[in-house]
PDB file of N, CA and C in Angstrom:
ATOM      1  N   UNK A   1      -6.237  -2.449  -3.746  1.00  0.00           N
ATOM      2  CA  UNK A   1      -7.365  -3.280  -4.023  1.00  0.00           C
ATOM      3  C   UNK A   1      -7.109  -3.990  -5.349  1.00  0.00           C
ATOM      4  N   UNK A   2      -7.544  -5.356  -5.592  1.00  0.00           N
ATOM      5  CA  UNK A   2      -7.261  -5.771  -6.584  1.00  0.00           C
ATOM      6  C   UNK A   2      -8.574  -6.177  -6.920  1.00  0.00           C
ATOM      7  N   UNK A   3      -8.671  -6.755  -8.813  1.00  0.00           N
ATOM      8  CA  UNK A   3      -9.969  -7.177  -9.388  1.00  0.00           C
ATOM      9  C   UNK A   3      -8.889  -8.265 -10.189  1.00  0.00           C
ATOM     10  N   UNK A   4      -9.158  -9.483 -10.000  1.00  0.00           N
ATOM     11  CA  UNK A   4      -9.153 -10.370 -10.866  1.00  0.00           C
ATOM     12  C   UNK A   4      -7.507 -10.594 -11.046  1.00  0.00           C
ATOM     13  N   UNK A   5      -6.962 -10.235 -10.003  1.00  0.00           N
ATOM     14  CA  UNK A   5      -5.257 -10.415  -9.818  1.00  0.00           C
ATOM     15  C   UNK A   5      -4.735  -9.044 -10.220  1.00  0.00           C
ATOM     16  N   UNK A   6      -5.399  -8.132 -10.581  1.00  0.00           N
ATOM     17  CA  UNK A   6      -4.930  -6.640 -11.068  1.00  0.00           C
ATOM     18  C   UNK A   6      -5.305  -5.706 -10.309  1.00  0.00           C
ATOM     19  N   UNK A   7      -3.830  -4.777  -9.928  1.00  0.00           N
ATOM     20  CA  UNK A   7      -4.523  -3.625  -8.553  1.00  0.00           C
ATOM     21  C   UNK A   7      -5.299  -2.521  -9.640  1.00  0.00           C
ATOM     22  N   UNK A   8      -6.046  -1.562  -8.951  1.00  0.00           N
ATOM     23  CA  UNK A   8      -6.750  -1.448  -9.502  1.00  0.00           C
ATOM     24  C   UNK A   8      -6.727   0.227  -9.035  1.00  0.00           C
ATOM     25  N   UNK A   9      -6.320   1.094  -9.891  1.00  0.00           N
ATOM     26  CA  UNK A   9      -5.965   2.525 -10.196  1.00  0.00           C
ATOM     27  C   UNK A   9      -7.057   3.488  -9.897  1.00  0.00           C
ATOM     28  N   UNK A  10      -7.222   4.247  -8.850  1.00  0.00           N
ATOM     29  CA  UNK A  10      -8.239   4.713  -9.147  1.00  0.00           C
ATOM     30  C   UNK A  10      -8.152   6.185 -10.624  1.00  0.00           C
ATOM     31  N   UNK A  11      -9.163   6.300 -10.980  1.00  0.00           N
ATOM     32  CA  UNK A  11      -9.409   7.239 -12.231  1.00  0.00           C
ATOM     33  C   UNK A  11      -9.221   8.591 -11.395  1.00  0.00           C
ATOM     34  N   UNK A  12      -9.472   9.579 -12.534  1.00  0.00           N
ATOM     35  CA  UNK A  12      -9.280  10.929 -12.296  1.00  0.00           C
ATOM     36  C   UNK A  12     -10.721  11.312 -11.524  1.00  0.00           C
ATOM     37  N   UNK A  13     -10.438  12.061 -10.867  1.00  0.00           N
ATOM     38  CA  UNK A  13     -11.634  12.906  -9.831  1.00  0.00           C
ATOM     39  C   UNK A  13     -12.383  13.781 -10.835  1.00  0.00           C
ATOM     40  N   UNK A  14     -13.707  13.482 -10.645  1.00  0.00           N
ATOM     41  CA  UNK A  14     -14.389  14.236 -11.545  1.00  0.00           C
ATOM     42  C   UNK A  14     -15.669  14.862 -11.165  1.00  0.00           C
ATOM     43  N   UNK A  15     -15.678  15.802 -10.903  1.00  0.00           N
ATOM     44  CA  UNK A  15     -16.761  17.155 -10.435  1.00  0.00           C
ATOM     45  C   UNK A  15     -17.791  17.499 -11.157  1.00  0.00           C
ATOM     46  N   UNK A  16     -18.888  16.672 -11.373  1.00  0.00           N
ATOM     47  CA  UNK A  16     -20.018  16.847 -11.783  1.00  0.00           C
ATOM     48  C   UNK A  16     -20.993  16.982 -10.892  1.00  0.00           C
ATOM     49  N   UNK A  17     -22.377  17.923 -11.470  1.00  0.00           N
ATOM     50  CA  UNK A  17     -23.444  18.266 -11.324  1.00  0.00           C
ATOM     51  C   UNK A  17     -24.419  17.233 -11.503  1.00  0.00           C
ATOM     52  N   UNK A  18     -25.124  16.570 -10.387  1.00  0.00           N
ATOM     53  CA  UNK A  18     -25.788  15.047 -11.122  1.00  0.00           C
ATOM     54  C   UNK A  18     -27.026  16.033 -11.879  1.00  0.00           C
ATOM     55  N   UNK A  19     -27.264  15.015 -13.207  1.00  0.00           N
ATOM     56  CA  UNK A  19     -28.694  15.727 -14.052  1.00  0.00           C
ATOM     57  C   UNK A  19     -29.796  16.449 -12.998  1.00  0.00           C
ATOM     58  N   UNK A  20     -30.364  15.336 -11.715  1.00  0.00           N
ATOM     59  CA  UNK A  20     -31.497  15.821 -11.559  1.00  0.00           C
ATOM     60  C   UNK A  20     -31.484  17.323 -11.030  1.00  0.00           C
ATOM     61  N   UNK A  21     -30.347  17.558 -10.135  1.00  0.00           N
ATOM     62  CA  UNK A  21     -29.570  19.049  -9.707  1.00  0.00           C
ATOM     63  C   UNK A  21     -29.488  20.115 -10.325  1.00  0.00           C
ATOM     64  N   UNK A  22     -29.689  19.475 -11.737  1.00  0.00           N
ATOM     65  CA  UNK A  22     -29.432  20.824 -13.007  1.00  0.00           C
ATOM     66  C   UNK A  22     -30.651  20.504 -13.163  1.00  0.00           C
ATOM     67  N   UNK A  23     -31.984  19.618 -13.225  1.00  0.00           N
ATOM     68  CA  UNK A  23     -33.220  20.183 -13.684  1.00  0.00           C
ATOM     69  C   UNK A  23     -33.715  20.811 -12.324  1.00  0.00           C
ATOM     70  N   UNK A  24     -33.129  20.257 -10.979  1.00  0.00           N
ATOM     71  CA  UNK A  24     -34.248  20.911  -9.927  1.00  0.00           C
ATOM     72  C   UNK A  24     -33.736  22.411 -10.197  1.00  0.00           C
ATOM     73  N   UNK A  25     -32.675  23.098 -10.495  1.00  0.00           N
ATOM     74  CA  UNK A  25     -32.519  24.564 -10.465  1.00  0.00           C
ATOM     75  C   UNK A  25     -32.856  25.224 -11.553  1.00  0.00           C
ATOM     76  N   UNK A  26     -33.281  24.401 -12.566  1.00  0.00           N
ATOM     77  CA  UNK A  26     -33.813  24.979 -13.802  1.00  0.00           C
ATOM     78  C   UNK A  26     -35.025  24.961 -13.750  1.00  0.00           C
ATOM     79  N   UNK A  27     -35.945  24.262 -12.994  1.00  0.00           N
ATOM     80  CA  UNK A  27     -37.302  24.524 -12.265  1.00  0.00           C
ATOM     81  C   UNK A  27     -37.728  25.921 -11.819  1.00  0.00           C
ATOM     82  N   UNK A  28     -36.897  25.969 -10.495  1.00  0.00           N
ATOM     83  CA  UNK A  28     -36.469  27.167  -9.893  1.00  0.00           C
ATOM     84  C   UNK A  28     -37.048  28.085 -10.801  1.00  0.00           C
ATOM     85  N   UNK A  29     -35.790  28.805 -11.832  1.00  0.00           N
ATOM     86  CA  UNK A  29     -35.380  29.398 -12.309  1.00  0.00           C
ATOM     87  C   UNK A  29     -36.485  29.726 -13.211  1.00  0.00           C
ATOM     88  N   UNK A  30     -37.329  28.786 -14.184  1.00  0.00           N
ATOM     89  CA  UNK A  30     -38.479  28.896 -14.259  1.00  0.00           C
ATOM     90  C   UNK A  30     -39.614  29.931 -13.530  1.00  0.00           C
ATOM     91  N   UNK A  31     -39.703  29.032 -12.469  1.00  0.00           N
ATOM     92  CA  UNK A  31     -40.587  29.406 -10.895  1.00  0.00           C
ATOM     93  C   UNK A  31     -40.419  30.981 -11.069  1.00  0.00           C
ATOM     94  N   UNK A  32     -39.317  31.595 -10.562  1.00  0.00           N
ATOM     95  CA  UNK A  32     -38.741  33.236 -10.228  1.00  0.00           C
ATOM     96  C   UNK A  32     -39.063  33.721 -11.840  1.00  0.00           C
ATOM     97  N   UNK A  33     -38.722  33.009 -13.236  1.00  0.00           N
ATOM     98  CA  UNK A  33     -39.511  34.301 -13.703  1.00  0.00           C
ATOM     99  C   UNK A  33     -40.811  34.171 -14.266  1.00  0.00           C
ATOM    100  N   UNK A  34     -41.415  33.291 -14.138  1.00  0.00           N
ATOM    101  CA  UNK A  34     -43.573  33.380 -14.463  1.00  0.00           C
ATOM    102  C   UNK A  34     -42.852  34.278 -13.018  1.00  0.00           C
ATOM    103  N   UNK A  35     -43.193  34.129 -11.938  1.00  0.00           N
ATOM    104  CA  UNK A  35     -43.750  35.322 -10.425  1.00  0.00           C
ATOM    105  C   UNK A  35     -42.997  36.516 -10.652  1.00  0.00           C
ATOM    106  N   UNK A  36     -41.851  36.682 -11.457  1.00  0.00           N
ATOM    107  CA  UNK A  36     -41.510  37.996 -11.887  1.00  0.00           C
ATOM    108  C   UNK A  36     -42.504  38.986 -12.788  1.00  0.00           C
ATOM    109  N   UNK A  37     -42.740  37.818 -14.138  1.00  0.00           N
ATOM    110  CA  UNK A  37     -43.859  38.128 -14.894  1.00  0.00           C
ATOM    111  C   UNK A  37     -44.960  38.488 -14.351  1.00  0.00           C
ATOM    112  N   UNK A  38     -45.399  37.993 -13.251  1.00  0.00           N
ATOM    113  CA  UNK A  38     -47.029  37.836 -12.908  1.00  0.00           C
ATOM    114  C   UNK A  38     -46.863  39.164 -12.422  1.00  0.00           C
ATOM    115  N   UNK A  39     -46.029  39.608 -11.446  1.00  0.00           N
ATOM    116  CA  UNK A  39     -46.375  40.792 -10.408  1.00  0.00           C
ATOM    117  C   UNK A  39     -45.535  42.244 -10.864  1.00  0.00           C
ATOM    118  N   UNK A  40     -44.638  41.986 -12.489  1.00  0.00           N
ATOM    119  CA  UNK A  40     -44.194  43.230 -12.912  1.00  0.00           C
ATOM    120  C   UNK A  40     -45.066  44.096 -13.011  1.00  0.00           C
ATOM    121  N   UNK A  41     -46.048  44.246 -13.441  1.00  0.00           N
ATOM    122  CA  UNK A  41     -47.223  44.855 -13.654  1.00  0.00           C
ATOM    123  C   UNK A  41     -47.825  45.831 -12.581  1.00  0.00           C
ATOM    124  N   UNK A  42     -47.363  45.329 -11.314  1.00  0.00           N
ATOM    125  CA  UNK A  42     -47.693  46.207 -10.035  1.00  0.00           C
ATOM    126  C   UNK A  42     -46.804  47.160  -9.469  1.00  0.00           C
ATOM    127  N   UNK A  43     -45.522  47.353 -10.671  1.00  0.00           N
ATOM    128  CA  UNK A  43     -44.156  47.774  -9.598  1.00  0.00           C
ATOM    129  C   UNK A  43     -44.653  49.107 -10.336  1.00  0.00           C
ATOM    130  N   UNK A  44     -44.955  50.076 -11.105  1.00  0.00           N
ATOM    131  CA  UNK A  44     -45.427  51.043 -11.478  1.00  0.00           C
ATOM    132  C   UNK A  44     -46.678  51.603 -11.243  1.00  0.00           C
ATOM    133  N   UNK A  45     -47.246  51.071 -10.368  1.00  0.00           N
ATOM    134  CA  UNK A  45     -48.757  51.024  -9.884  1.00  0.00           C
ATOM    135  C   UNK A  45     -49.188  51.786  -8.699  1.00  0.00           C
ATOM    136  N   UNK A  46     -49.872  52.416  -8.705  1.00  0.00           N
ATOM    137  CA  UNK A  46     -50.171  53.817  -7.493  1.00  0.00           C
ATOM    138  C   UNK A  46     -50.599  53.194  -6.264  1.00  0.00           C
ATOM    139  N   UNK A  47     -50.810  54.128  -5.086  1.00  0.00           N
ATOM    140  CA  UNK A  47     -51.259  53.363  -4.173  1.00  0.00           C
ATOM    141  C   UNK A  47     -52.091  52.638  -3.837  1.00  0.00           C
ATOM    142  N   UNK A  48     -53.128  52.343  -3.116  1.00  0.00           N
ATOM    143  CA  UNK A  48     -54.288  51.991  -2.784  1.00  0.00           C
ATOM    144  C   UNK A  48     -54.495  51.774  -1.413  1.00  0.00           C
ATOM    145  N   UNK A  49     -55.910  51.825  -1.273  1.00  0.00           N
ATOM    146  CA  UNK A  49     -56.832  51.692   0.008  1.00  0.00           C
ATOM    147  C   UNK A  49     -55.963  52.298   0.600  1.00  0.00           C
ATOM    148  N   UNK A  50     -55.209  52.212   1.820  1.00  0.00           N
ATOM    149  CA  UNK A  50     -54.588  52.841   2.993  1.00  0.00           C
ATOM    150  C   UNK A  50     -53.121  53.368   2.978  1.00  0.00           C
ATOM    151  N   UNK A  51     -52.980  52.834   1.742  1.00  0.00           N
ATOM    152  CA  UNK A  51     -51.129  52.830   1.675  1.00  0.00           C
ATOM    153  C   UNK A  51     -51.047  54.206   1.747  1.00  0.00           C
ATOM    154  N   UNK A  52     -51.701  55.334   1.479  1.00  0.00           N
ATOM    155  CA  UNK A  52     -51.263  57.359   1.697  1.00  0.00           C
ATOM    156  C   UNK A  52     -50.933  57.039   2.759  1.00  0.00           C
ATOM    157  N   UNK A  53     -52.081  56.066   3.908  1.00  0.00           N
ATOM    158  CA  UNK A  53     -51.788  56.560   5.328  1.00  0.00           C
ATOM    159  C   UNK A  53     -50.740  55.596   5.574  1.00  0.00           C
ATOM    160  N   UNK A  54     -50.723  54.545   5.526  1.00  0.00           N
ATOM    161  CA  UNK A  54     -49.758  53.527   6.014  1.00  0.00           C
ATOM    162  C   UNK A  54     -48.348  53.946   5.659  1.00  0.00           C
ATOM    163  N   UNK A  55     -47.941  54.839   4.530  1.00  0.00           N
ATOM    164  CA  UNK A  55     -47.027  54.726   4.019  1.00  0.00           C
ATOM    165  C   UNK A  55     -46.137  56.370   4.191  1.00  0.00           C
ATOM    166  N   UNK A  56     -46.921  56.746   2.784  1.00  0.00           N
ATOM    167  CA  UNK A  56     -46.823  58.393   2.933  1.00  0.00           C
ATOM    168  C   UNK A  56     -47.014  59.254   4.328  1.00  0.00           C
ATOM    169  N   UNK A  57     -48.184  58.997   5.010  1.00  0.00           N
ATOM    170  CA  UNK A  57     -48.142  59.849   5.874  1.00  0.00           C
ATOM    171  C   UNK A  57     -48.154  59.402   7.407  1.00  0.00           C
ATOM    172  N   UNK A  58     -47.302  58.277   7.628  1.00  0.00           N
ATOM    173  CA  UNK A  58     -46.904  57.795   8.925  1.00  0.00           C
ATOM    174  C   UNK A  58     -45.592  58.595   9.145  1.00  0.00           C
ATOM    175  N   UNK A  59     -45.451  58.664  10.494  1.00  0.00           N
ATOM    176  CA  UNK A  59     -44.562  59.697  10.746  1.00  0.00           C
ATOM    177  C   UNK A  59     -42.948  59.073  11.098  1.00  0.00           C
ATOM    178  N   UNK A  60     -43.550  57.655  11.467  1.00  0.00           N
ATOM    179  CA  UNK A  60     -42.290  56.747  11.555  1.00  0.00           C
ATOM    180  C   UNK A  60     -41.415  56.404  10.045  1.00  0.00           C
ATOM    181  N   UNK A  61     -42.251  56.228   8.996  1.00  0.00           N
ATOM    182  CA  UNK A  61     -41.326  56.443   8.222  1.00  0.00           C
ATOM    183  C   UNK A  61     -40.970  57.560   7.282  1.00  0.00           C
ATOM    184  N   UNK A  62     -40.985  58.079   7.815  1.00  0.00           N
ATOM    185  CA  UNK A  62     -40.725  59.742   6.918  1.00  0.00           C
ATOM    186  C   UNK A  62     -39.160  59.891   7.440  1.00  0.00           C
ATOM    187  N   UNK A  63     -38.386  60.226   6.440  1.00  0.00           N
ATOM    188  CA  UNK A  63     -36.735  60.650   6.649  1.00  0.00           C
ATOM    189  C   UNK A  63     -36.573  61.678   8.182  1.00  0.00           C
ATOM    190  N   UNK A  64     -35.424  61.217   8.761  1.00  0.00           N
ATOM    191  CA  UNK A  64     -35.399  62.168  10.195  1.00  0.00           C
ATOM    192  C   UNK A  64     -36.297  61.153  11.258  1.00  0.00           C
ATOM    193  N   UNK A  65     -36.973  60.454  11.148  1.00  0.00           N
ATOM    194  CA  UNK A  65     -37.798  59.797  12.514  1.00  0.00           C
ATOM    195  C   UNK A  65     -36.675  58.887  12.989  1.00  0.00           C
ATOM    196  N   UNK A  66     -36.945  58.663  14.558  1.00  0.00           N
ATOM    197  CA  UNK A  66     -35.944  57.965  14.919  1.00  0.00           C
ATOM    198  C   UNK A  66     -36.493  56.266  15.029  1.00  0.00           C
ATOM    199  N   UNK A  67     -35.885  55.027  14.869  1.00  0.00           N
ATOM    200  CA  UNK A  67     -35.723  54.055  14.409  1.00  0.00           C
ATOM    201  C   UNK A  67     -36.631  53.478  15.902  1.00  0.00           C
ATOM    202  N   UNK A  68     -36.072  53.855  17.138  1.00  0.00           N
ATOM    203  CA  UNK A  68     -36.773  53.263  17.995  1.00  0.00           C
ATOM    204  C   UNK A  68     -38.349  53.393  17.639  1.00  0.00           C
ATOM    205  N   UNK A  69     -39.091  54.323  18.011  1.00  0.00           N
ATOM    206  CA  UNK A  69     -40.229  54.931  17.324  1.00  0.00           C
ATOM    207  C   UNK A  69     -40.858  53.521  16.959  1.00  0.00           C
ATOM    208  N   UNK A  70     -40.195  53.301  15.389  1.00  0.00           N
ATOM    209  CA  UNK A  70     -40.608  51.576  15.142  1.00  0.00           C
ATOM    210  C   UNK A  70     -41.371  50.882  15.848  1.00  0.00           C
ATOM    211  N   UNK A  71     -40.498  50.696  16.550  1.00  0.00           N
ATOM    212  CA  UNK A  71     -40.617  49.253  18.071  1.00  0.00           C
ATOM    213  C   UNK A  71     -41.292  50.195  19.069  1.00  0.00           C
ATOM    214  N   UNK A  72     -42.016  51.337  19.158  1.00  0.00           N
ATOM    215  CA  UNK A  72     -42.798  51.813  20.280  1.00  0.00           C
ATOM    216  C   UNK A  72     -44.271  52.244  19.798  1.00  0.00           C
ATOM    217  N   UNK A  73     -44.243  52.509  18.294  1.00  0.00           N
ATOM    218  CA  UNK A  73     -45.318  52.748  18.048  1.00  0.00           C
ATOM    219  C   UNK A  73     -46.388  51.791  17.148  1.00  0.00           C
ATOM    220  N   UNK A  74     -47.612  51.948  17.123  1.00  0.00           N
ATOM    221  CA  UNK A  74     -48.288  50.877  16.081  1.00  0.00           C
ATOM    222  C   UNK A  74     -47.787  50.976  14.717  1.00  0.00           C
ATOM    223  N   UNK A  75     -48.600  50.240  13.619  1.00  0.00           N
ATOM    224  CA  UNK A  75     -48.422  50.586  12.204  1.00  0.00           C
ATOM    225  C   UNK A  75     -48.778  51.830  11.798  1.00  0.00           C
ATOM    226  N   UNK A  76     -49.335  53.048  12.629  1.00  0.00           N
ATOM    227  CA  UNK A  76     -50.309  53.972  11.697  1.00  0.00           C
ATOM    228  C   UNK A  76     -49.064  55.049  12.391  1.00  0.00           C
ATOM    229  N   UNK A  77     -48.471  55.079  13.576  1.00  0.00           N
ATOM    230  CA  UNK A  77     -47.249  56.342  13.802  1.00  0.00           C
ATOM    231  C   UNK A  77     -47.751  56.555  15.007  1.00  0.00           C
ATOM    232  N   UNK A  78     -48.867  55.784  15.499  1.00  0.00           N
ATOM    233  CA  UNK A  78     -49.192  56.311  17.039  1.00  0.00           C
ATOM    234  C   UNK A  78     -48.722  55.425  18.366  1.00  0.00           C
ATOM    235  N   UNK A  79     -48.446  56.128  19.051  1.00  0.00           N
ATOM    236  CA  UNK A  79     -48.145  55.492  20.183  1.00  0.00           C
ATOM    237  C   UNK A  79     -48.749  54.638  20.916  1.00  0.00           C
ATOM    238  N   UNK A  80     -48.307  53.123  21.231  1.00  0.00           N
ATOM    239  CA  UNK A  80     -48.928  52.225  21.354  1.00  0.00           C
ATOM    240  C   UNK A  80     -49.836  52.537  22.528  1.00  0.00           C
ATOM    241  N   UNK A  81     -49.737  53.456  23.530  1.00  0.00           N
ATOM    242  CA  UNK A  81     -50.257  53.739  25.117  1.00  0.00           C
ATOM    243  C   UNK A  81     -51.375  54.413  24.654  1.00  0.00           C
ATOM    244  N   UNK A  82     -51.400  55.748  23.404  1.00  0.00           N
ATOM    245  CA  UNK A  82     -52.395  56.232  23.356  1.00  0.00           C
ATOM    246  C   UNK A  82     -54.131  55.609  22.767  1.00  0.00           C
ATOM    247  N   UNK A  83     -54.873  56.490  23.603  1.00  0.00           N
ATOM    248  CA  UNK A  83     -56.211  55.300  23.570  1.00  0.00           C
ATOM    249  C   UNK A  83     -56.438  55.346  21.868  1.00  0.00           C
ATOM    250  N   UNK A  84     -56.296  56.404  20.786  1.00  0.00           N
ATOM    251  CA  UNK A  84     -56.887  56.302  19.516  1.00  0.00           C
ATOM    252  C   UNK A  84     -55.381  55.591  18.654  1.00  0.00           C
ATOM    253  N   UNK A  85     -54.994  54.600  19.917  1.00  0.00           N
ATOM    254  CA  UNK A  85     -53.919  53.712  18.684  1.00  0.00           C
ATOM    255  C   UNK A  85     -54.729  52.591  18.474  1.00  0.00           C
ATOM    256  N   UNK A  86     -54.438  51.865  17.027  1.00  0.00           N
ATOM    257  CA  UNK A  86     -54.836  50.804  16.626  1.00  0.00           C
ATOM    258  C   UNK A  86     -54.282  49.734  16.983  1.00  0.00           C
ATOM    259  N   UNK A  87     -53.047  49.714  18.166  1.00  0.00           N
ATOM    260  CA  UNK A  87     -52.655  48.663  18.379  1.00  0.00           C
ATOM    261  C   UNK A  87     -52.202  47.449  17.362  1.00  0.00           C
ATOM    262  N   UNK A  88     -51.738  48.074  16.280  1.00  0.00           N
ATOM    263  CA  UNK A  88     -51.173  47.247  15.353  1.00  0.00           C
ATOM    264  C   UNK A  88     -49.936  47.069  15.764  1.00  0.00           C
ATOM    265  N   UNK A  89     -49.561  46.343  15.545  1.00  0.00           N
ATOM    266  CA  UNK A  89     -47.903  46.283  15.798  1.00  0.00           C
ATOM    267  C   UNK A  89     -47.145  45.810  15.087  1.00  0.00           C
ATOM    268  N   UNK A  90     -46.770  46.081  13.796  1.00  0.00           N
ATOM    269  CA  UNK A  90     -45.798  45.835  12.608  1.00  0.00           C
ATOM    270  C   UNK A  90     -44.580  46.369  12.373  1.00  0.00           C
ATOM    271  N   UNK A  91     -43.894  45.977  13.339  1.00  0.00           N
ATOM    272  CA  UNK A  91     -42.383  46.906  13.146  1.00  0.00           C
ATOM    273  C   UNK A  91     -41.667  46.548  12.058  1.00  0.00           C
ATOM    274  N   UNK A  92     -41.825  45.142  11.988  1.00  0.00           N
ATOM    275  CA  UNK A  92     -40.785  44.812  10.372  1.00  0.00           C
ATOM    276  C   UNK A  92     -41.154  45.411   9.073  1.00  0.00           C
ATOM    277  N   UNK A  93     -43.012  45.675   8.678  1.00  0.00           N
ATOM    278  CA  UNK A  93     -43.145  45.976   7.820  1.00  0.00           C
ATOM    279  C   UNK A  93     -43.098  47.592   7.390  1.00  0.00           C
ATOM    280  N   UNK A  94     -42.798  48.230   8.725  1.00  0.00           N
ATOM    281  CA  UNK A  94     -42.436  49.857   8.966  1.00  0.00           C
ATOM    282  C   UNK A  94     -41.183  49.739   8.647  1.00  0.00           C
ATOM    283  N   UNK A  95     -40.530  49.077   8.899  1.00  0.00           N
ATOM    284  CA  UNK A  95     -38.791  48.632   8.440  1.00  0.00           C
ATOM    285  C   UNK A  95     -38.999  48.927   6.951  1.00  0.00           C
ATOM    286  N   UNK A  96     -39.678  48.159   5.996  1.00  0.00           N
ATOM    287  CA  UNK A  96     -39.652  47.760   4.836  1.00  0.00           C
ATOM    288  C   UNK A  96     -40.032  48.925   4.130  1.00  0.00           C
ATOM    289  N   UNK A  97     -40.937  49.952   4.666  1.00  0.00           N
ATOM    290  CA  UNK A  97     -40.912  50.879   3.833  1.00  0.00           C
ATOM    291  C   UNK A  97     -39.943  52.560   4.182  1.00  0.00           C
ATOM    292  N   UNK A  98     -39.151  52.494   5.334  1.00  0.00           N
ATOM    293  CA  UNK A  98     -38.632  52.962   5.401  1.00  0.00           C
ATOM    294  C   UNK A  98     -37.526  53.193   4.328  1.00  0.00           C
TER     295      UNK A  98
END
């Protein structure tokens, strides 16, 4: 390619971060710690309302239960067929406290 009767070289390759890229992740980064800040406060914090039962004393997640269980029973450890189940059905969040 030429400019003005002169070919025309290209320059060295150069690997930059455009500015706005470095403020959108410094936003971010911002963002994650105020919501770190906001909710540290709860990670030392006892149970409440239902969590004994939801948590502590469901039988699906207590060490030794088997994983299917999960996917057959409600949120509270009962079997979805039986009539005093709540028919909840939260397997991912039985995951989570397993």
């Amino acid at each position: 390619m030429t400019v003005h009767g002169r070919e025309k070289t290209p320059g060295p390759l150069r690997l930059s971060v455009p500015l706005e890229a470095g403020r959108g992740a410094g936003r971010y980064a911002v963002l994650l710690v105020l919501c770190a800040l906001c909710y540290s406060n709860s990670l030392h914090g006892e149970f409440v309302h239902d969590d004994v039962w939801a948590i502590s004393n469901n039988p699906d997640v207590r060490p030794g239960s088997s994983l299917q269980n999960i996917f057959t029973n409600d949120f509270w450890g009962k079997r979805m067929a039986d009539n005093t189940s709540h028919k909840s059905y939260r397997p991912l969040c039985i995951l989570t406290f397993k």
